[in-house]
C-alpha atoms as a PDB file:
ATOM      1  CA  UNK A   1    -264.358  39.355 155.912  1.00  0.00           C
ATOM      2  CA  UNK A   2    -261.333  41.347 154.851  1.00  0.00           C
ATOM      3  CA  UNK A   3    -261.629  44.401 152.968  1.00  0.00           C
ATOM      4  CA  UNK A   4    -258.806  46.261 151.354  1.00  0.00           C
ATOM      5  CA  UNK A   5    -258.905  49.919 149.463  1.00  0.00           C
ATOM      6  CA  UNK A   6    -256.533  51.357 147.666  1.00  0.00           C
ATOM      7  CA  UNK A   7    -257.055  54.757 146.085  1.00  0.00           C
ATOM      8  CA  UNK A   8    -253.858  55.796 144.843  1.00  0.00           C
ATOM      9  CA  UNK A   9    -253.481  59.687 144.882  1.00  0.00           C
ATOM     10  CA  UNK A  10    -251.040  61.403 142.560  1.00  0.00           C
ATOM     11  CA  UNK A  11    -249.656  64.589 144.739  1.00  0.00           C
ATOM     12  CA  UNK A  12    -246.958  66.914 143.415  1.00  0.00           C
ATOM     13  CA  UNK A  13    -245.123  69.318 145.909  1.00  0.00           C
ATOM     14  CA  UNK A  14    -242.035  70.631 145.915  1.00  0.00           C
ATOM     15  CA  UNK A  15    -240.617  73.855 144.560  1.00  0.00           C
ATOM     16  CA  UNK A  16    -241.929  74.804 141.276  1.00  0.00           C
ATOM     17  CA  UNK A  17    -244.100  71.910 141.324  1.00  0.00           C
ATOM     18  CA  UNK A  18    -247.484  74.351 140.482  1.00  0.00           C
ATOM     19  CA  UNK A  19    -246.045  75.144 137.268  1.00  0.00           C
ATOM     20  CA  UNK A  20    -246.482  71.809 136.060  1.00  0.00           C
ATOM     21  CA  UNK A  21    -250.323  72.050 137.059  1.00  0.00           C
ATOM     22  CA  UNK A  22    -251.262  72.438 133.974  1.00  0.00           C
ATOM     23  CA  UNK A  23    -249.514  70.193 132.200  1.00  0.00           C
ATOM     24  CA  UNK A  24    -250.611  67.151 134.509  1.00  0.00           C
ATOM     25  CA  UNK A  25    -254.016  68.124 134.148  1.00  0.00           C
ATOM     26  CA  UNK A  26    -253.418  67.732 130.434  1.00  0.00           C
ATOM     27  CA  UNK A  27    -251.932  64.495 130.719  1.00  0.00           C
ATOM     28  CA  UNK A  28    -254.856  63.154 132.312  1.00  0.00           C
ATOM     29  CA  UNK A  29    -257.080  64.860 129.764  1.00  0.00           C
ATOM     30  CA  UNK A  30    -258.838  67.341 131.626  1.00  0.00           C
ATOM     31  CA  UNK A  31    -260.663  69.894 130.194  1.00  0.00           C
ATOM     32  CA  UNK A  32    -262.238  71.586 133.789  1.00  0.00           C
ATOM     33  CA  UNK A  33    -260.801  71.277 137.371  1.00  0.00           C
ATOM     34  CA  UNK A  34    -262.461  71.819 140.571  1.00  0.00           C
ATOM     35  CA  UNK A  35    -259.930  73.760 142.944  1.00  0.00           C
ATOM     36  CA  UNK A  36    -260.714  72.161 146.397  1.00  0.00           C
ATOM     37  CA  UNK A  37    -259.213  75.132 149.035  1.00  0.00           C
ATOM     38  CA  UNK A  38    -259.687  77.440 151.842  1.00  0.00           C
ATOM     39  CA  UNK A  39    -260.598  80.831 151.957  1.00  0.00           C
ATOM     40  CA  UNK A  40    -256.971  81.852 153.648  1.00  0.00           C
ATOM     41  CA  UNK A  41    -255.405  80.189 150.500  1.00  0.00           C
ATOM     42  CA  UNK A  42    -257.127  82.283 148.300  1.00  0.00           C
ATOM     43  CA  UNK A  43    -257.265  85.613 149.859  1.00  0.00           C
ATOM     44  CA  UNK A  44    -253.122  84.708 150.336  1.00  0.00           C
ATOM     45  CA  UNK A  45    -253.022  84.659 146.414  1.00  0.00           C
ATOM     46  CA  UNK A  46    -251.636  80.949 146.643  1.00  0.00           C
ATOM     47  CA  UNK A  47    -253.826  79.849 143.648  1.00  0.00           C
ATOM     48  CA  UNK A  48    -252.262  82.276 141.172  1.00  0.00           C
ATOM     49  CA  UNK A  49    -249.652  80.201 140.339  1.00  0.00           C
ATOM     50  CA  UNK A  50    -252.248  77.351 140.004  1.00  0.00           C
ATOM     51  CA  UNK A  51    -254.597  79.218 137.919  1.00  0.00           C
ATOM     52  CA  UNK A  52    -251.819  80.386 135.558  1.00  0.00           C
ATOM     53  CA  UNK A  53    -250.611  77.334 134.824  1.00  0.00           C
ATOM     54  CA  UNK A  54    -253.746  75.859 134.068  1.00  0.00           C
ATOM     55  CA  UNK A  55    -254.620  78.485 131.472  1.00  0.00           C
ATOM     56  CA  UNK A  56    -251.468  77.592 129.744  1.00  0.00           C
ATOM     57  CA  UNK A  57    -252.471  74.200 129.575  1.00  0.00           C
ATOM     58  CA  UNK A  58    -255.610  75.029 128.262  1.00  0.00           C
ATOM     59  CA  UNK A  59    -257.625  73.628 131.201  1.00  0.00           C
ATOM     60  CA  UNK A  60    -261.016  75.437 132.638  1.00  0.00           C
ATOM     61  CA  UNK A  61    -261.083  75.462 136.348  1.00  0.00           C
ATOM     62  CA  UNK A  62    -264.123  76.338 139.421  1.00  0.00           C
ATOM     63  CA  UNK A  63    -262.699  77.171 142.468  1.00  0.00           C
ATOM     64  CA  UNK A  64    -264.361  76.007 145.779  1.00  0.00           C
ATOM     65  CA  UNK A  65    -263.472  77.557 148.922  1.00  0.00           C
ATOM     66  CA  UNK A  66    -265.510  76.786 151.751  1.00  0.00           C
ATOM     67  CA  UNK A  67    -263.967  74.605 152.933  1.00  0.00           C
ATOM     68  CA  UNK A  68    -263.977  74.058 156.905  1.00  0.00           C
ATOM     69  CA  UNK A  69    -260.898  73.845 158.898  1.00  0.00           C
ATOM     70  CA  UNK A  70    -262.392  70.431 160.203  1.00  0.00           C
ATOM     71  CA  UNK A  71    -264.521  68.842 157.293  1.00  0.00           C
ATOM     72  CA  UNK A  72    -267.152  66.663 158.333  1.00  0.00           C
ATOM     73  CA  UNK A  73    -269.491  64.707 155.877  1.00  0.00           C
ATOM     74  CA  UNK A  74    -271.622  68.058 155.155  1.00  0.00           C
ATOM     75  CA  UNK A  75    -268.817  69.777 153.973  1.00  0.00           C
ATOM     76  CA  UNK A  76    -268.110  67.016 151.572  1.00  0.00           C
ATOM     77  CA  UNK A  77    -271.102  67.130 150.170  1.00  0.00           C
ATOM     78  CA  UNK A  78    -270.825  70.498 149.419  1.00  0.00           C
ATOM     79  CA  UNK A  79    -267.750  70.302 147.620  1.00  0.00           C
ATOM     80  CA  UNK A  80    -269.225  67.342 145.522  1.00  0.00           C
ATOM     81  CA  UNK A  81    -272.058  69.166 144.561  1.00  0.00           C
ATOM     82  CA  UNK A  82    -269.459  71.832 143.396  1.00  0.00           C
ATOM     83  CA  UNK A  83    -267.625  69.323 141.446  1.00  0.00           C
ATOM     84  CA  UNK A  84    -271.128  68.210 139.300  1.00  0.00           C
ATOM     85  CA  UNK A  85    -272.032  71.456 138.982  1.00  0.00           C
ATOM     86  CA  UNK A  86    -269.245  72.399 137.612  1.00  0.00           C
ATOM     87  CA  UNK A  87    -269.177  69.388 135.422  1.00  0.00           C
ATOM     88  CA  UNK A  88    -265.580  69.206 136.058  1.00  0.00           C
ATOM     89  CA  UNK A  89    -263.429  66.300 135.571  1.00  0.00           C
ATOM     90  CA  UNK A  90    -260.351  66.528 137.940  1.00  0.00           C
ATOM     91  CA  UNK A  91    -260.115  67.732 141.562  1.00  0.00           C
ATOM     92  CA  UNK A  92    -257.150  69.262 142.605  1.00  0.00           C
ATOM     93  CA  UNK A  93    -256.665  70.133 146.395  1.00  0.00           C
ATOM     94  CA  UNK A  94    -254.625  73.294 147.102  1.00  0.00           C
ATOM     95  CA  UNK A  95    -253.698  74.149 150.604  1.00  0.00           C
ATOM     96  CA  UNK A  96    -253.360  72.115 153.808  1.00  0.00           C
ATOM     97  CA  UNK A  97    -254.875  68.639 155.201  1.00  0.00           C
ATOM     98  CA  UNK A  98    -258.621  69.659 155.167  1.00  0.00           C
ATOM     99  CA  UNK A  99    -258.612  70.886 151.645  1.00  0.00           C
ATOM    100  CA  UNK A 100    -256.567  67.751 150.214  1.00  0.00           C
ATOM    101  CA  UNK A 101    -258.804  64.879 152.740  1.00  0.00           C
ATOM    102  CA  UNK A 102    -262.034  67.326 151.006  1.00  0.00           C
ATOM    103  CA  UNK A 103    -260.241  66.823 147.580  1.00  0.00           C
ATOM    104  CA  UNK A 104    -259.566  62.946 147.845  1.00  0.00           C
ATOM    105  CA  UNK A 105    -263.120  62.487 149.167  1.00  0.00           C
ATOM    106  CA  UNK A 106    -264.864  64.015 146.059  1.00  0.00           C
ATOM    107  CA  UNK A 107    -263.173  62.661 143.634  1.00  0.00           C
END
């Protein structure tokens, strides 16, 4: 039996590309994002720009940090849990490979 997935992820990068956070968010109709991250992003100040945008958009966000420099299943479930409780409705991944593989997994 053959089995194909697709899950088509929308990923902006590029300079000045976190200013338009906010307005993407919008577009999609967001009203509260889950920051998926790392610790060394946030103490580095690298969601500011995020953040900022965001609150020009008018969109609420939860940030959640714990994320492990090697994710395994557990760490998934944490950040799931993060996203209900928040009752957010988008997941954006800030950071390297472990926070955007978390980020894809829990949405």
């Amino acid at each position: 039996m053959t089995v194909a997935w697709s899950f088509p992820t929308r990923i902006l990068f590029g300079d000045g590309s976190v200013d338009e956070t906010g307005a993407e968010a919008k577009k999609l109709g967001a009203k509260h994002a889950l920051l998926v991250t790392d610790r060394g992003v946030v103490h580095a100040g690298l969601l500011d720009g995020v953040t900022r945008s965001l609150k020009k958009a008018g969109v609420a966000w939860s940030i959640f940090d714990d994320t492990a420099t090697n994710p395994e299943e557990p760490d998934v479930d944490k950040a799931t849990d993060a996203f209900r409780g928040a009752q957010a409705d988008l997941v954006i991944g800030v950071g390297g490979g472990a926070p955007l593989d978390v980020a894809k997994l829990v949405r």
